[in-house]
PDB file of N, CA and C in Angstrom:
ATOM      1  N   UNK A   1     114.936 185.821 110.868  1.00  0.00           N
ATOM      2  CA  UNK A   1     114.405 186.922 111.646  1.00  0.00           C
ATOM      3  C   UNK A   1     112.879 186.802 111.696  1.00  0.00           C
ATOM      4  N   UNK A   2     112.347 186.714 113.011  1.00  0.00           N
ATOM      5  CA  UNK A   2     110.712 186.998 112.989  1.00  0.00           C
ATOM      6  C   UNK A   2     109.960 187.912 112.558  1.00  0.00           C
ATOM      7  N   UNK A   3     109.247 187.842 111.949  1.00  0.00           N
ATOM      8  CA  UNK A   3     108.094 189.074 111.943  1.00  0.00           C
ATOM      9  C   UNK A   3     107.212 189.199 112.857  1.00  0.00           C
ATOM     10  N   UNK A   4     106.785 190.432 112.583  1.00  0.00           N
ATOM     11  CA  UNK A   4     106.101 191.033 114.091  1.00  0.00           C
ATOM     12  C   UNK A   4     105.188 190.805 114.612  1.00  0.00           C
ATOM     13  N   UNK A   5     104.325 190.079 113.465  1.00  0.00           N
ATOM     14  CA  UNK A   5     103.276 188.594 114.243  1.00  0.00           C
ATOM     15  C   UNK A   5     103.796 187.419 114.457  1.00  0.00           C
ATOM     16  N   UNK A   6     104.887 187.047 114.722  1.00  0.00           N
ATOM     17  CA  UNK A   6     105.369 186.200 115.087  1.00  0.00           C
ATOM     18  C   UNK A   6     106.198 186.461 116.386  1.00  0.00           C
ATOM     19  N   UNK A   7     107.177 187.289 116.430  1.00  0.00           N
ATOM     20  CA  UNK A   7     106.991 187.961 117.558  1.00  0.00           C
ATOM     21  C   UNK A   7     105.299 187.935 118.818  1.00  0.00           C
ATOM     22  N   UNK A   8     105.274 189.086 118.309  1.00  0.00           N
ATOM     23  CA  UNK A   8     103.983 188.677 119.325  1.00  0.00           C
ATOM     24  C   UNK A   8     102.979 187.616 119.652  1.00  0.00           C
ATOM     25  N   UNK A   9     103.265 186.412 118.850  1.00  0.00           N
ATOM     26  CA  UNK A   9     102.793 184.848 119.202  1.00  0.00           C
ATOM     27  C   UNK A   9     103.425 184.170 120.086  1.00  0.00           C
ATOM     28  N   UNK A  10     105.195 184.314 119.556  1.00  0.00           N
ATOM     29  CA  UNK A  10     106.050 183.901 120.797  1.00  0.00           C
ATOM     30  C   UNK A  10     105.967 184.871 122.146  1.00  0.00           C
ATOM     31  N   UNK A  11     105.965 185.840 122.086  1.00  0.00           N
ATOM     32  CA  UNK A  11     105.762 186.775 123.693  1.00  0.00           C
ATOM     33  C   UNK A  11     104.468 185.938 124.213  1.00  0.00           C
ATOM     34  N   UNK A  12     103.386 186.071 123.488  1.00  0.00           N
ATOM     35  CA  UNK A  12     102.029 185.694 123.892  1.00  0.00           C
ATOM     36  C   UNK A  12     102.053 184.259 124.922  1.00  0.00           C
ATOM     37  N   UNK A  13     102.612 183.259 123.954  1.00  0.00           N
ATOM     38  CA  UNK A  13     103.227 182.038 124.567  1.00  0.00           C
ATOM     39  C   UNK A  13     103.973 181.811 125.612  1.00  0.00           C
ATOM     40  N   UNK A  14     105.180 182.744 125.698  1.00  0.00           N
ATOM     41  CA  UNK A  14     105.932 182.950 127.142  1.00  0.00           C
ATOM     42  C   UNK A  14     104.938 183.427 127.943  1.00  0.00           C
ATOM     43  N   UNK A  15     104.167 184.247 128.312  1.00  0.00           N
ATOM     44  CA  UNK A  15     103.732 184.646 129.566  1.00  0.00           C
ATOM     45  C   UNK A  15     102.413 183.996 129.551  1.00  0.00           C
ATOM     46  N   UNK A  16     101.585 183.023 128.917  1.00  0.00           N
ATOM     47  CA  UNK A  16     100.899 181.670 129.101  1.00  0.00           C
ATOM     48  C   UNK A  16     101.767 180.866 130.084  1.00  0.00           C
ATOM     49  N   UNK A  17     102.988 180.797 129.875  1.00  0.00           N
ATOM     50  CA  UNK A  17     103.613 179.561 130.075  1.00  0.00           C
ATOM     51  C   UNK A  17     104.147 180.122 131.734  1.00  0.00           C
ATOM     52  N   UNK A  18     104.589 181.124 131.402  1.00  0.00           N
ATOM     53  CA  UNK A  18     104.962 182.246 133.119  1.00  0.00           C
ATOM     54  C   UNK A  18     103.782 182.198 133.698  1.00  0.00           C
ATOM     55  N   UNK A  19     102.629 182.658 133.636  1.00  0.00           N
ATOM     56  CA  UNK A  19     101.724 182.683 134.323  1.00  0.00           C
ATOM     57  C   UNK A  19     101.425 181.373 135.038  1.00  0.00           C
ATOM     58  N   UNK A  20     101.576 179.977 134.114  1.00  0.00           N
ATOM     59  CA  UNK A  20     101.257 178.706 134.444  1.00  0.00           C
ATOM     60  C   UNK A  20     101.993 178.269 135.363  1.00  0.00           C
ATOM     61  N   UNK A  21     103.278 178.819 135.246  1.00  0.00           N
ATOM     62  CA  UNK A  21     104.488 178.374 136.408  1.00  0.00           C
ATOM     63  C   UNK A  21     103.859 179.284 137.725  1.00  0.00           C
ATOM     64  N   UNK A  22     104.075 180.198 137.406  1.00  0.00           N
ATOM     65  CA  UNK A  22     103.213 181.444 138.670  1.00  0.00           C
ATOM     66  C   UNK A  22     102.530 180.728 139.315  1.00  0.00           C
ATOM     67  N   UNK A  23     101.618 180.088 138.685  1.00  0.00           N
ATOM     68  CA  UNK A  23     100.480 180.005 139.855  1.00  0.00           C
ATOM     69  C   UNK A  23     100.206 178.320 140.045  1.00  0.00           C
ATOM     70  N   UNK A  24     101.675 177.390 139.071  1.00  0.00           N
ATOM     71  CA  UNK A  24     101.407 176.222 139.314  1.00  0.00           C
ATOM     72  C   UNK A  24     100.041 175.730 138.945  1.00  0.00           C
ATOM     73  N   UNK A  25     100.030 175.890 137.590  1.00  0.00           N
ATOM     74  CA  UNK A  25      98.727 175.373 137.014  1.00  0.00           C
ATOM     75  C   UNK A  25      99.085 174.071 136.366  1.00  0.00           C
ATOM     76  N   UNK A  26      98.513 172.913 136.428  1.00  0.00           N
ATOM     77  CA  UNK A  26      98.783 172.267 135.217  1.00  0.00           C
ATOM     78  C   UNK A  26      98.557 172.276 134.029  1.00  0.00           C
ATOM     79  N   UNK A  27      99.625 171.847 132.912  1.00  0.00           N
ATOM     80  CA  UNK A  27      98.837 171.857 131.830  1.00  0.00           C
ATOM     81  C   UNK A  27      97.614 171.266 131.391  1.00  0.00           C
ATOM     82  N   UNK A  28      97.039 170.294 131.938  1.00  0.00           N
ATOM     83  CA  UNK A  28      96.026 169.911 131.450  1.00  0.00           C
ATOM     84  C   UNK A  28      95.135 169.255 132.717  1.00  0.00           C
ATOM     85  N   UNK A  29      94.080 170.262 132.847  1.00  0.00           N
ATOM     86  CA  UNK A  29      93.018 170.050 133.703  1.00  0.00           C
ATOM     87  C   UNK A  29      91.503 168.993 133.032  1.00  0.00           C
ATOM     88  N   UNK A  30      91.649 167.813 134.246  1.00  0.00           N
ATOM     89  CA  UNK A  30      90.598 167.281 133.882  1.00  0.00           C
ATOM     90  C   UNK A  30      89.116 167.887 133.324  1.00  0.00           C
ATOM     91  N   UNK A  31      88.679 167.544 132.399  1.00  0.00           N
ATOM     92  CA  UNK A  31      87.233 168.095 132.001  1.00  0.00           C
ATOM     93  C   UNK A  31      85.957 167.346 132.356  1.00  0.00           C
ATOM     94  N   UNK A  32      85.915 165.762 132.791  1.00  0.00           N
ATOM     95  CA  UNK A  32      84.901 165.104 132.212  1.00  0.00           C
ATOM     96  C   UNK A  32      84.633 164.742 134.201  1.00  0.00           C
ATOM     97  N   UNK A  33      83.792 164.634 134.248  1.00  0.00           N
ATOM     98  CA  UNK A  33      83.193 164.501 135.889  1.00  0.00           C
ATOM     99  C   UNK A  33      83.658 162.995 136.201  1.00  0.00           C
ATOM    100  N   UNK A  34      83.934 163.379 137.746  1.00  0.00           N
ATOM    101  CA  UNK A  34      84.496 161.752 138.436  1.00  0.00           C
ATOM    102  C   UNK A  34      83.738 161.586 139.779  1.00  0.00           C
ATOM    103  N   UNK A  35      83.432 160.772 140.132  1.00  0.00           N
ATOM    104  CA  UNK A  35      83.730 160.301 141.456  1.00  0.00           C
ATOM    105  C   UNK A  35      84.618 161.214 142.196  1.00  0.00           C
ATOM    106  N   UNK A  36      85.319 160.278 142.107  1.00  0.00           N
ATOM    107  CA  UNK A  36      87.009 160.978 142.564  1.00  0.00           C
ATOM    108  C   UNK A  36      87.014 162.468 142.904  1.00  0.00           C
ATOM    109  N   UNK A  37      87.332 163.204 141.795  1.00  0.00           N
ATOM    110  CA  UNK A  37      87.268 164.351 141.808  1.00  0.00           C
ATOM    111  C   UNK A  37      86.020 165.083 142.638  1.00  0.00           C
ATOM    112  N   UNK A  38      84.866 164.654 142.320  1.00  0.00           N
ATOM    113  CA  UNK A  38      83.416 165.393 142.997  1.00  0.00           C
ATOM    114  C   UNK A  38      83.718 165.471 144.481  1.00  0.00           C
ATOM    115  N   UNK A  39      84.176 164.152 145.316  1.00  0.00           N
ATOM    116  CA  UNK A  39      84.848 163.792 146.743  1.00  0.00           C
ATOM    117  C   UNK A  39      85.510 164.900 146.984  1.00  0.00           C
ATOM    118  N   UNK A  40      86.313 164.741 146.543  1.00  0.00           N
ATOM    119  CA  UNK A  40      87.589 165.748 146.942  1.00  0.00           C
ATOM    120  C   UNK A  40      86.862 167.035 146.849  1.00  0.00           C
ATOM    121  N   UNK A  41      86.172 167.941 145.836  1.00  0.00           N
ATOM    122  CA  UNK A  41      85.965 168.462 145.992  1.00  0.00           C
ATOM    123  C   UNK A  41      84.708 168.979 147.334  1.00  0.00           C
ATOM    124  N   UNK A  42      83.939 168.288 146.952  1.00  0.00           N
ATOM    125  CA  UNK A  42      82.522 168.141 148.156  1.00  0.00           C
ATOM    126  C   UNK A  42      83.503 168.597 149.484  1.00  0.00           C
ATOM    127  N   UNK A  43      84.363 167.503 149.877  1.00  0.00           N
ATOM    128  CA  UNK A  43      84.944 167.536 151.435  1.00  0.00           C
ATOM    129  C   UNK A  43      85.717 168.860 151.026  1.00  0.00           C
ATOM    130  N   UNK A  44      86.406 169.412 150.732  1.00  0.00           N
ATOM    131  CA  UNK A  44      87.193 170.719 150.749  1.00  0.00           C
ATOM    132  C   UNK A  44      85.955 171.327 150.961  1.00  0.00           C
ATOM    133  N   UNK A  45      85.053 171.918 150.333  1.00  0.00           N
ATOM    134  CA  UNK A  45      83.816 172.508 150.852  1.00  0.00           C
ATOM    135  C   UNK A  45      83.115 172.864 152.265  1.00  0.00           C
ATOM    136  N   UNK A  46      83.270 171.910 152.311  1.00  0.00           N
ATOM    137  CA  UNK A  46      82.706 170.849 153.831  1.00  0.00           C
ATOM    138  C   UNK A  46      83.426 171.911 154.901  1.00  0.00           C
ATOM    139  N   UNK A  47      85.369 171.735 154.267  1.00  0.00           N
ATOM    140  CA  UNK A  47      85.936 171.908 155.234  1.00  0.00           C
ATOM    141  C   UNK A  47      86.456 173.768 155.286  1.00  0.00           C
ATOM    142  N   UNK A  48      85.616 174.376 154.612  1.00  0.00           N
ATOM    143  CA  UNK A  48      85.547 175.856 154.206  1.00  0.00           C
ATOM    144  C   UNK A  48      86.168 176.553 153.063  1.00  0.00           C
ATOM    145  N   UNK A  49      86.677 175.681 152.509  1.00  0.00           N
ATOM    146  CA  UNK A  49      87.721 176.477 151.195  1.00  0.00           C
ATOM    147  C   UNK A  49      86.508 176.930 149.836  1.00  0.00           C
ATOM    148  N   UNK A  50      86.762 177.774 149.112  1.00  0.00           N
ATOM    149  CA  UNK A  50      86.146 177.995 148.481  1.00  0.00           C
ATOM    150  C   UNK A  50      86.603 177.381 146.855  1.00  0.00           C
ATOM    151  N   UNK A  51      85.533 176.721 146.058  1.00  0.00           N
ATOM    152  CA  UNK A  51      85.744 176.175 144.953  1.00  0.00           C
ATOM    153  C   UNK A  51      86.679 177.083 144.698  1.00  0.00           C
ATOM    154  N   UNK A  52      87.224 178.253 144.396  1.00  0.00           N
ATOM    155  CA  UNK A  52      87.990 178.408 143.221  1.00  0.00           C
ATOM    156  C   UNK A  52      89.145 178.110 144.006  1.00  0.00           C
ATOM    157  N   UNK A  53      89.896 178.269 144.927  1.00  0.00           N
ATOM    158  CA  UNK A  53      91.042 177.436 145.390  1.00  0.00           C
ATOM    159  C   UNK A  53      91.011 176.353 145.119  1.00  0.00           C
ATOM    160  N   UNK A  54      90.138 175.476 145.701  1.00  0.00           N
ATOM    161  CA  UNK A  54      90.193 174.207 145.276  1.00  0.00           C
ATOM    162  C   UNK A  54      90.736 173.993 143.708  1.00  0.00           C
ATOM    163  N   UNK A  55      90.247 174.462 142.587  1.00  0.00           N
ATOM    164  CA  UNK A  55      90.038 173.982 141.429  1.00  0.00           C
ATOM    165  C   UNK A  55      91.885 174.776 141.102  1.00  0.00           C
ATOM    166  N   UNK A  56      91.815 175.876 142.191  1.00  0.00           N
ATOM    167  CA  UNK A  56      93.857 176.411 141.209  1.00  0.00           C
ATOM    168  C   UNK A  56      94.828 176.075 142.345  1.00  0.00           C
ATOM    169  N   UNK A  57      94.258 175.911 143.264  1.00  0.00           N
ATOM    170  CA  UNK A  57      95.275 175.111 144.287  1.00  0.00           C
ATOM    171  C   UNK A  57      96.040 173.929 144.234  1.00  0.00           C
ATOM    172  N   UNK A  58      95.311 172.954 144.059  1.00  0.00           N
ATOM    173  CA  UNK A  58      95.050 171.287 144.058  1.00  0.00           C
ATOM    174  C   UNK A  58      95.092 170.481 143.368  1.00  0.00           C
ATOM    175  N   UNK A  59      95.917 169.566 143.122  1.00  0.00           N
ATOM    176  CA  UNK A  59      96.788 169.285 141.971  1.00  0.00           C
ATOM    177  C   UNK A  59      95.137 168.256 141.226  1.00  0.00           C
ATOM    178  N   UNK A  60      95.268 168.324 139.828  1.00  0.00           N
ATOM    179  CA  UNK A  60      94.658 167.451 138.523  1.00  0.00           C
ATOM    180  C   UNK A  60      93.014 167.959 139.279  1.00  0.00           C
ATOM    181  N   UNK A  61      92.375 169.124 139.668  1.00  0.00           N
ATOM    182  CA  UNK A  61      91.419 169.613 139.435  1.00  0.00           C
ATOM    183  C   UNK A  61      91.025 170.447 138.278  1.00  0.00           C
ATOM    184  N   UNK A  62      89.866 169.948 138.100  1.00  0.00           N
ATOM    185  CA  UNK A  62      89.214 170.695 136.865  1.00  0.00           C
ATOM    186  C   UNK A  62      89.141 172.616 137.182  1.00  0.00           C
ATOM    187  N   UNK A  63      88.538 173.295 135.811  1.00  0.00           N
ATOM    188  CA  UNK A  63      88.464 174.720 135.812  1.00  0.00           C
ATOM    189  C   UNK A  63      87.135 174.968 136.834  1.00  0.00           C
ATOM    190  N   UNK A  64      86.781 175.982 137.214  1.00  0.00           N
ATOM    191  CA  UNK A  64      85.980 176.097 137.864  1.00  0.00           C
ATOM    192  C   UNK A  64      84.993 176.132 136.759  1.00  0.00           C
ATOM    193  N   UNK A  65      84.597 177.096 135.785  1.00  0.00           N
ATOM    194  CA  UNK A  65      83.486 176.692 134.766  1.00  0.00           C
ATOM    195  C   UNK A  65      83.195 174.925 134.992  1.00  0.00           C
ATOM    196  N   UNK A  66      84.338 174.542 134.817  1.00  0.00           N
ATOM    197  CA  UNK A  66      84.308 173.101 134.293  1.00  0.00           C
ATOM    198  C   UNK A  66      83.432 172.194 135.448  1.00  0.00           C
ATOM    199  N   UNK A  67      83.478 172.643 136.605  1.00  0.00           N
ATOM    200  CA  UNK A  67      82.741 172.177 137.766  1.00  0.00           C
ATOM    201  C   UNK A  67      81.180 172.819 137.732  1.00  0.00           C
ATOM    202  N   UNK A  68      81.524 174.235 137.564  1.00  0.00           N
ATOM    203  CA  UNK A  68      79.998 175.298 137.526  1.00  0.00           C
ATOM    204  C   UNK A  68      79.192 174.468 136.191  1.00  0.00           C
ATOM    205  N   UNK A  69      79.416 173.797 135.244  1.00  0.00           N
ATOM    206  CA  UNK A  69      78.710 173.003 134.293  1.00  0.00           C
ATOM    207  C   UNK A  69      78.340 171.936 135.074  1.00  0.00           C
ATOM    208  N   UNK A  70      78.928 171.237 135.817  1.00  0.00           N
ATOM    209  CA  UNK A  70      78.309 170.080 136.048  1.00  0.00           C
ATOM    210  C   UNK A  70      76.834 170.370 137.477  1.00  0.00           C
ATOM    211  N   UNK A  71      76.677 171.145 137.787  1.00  0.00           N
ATOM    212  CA  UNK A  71      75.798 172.218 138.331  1.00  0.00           C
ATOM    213  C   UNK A  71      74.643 172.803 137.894  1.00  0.00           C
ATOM    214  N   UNK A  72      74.993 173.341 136.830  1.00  0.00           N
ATOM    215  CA  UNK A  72      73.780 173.731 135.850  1.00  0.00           C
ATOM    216  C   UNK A  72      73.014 172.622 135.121  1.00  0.00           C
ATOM    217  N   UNK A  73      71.881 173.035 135.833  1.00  0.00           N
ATOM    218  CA  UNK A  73      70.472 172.211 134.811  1.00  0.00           C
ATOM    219  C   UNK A  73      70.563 173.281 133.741  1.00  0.00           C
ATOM    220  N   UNK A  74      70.116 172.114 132.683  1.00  0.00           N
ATOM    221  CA  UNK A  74      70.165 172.289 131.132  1.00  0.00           C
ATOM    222  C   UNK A  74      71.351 172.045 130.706  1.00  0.00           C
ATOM    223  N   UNK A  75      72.804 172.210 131.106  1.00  0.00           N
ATOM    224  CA  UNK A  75      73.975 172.166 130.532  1.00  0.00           C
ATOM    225  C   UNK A  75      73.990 170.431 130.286  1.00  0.00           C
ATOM    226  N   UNK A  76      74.795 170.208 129.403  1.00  0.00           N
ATOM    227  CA  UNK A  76      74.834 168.853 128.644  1.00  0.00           C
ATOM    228  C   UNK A  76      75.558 168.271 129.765  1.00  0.00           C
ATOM    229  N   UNK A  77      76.420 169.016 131.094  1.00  0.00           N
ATOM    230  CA  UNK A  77      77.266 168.304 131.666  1.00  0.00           C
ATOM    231  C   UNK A  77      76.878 167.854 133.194  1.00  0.00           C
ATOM    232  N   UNK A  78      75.864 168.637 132.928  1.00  0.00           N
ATOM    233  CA  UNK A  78      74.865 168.419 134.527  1.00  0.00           C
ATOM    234  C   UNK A  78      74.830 167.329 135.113  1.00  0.00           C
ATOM    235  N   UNK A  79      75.220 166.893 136.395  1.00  0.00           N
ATOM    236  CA  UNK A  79      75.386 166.369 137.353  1.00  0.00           C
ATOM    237  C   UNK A  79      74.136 166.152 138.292  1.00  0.00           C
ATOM    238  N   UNK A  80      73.330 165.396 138.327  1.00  0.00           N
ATOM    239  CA  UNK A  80      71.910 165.552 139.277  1.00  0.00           C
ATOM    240  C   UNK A  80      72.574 164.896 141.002  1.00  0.00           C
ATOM    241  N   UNK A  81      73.363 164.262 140.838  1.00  0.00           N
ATOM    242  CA  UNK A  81      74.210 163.673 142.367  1.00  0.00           C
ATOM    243  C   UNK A  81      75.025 165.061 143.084  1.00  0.00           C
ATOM    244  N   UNK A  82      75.749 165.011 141.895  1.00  0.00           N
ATOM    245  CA  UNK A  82      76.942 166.155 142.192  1.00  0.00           C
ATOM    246  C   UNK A  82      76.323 167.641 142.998  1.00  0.00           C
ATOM    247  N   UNK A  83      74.822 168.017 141.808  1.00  0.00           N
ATOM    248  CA  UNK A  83      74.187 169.073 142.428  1.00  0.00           C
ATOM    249  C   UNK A  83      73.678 169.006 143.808  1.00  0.00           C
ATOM    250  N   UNK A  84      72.890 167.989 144.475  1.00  0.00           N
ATOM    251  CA  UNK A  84      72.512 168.094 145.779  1.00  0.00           C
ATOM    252  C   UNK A  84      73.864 167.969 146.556  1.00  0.00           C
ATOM    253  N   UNK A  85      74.609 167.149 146.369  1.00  0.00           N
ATOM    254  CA  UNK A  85      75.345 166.691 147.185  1.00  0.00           C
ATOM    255  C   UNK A  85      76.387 168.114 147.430  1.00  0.00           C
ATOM    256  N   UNK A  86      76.310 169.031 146.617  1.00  0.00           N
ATOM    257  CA  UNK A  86      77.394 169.969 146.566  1.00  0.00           C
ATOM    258  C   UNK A  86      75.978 171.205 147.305  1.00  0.00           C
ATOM    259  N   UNK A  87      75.361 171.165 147.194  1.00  0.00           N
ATOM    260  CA  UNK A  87      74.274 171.899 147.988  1.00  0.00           C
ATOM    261  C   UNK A  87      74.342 171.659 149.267  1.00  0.00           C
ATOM    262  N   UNK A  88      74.395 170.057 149.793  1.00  0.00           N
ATOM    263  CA  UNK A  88      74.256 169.684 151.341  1.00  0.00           C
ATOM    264  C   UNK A  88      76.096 170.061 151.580  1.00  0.00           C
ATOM    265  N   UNK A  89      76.827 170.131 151.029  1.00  0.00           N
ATOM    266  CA  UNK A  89      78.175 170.690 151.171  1.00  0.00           C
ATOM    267  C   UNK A  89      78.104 172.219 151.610  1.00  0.00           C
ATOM    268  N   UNK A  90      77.629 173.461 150.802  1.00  0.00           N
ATOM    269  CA  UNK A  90      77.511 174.247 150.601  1.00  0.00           C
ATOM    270  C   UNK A  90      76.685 174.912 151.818  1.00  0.00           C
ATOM    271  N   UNK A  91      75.800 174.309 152.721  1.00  0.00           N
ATOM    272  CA  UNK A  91      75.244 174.538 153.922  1.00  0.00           C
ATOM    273  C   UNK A  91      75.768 174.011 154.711  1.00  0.00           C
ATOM    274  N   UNK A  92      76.904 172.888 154.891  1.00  0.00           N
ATOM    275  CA  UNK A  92      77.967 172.535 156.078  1.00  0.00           C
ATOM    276  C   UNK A  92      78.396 174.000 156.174  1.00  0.00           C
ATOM    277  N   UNK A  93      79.364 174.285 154.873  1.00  0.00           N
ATOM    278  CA  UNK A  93      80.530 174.559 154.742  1.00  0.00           C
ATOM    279  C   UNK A  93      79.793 176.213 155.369  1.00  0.00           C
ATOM    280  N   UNK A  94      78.805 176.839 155.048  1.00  0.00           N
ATOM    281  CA  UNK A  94      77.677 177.635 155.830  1.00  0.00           C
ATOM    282  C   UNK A  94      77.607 178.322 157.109  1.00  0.00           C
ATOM    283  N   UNK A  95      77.197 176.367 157.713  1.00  0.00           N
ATOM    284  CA  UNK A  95      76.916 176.306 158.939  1.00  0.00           C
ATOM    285  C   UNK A  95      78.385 176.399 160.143  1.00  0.00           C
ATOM    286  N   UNK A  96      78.808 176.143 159.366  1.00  0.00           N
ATOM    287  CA  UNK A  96      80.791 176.017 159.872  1.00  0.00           C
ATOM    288  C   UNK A  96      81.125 177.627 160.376  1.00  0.00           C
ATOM    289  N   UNK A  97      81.056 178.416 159.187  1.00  0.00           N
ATOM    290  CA  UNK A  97      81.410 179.931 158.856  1.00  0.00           C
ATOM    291  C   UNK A  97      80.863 180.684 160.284  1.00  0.00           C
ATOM    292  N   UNK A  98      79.505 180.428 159.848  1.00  0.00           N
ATOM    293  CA  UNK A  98      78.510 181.050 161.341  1.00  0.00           C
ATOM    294  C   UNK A  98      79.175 181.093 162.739  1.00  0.00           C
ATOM    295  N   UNK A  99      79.228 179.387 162.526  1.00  0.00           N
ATOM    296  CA  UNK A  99      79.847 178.863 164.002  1.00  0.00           C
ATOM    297  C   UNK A  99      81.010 179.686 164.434  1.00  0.00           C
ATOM    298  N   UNK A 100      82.394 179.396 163.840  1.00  0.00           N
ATOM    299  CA  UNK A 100      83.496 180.006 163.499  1.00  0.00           C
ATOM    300  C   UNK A 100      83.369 181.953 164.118  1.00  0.00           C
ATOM    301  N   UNK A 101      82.736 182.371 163.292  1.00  0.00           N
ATOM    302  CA  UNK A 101      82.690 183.869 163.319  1.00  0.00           C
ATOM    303  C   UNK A 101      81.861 184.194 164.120  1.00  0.00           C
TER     304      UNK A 101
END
């Protein structure tokens, strides 16, 4: 028989695991910056979606923090390519909206 912190570790765990199915998360989101990944992301940008879809939409994307670090000057994970290049993204994706609306 469980005890009642144990209990509530296993509940805790099921609806981690429900939520993950919910919304089709993977278990394990890349952390460490790519090529690859920066692309994909940049052009979704480009093409109006907003990072946080991208990052819970789209299969083996990182957390959004996990992107917002590579962004930030001073953070150990800072990106000096990633930052402009997601800036000249960020005024397509802008200039698109305007057009559009």
């Amino acid at each position: 028989m469980l005890t009642k912190k144990e209990k509530l570790e296993k509940k805790k765990k099921e609806t981690i695991l429900r939520r993950r199915e919910q919304n089709k998360l993977p278990n394990h989101r890349p952390a460490i910056y790519s090529d690859k990944i920066a692309k994909h992301i940049l052009n979704e940008i480009m093409k109006g979606r907003s990072l946080k879809k991208i990052c819970t939409k789209d299969n083996n994307m990182p957390s959004e923090p996990t992107v917002y670090s590579w962004l930030q000057r001073g953070n150990k994970y800072f990106n000096e390519d990633f930052f402009n290049k997601y800036k000249e993204a960020k005024d397509i994706q802008a200039e698109r909206f305007v057009r559009d609306h």
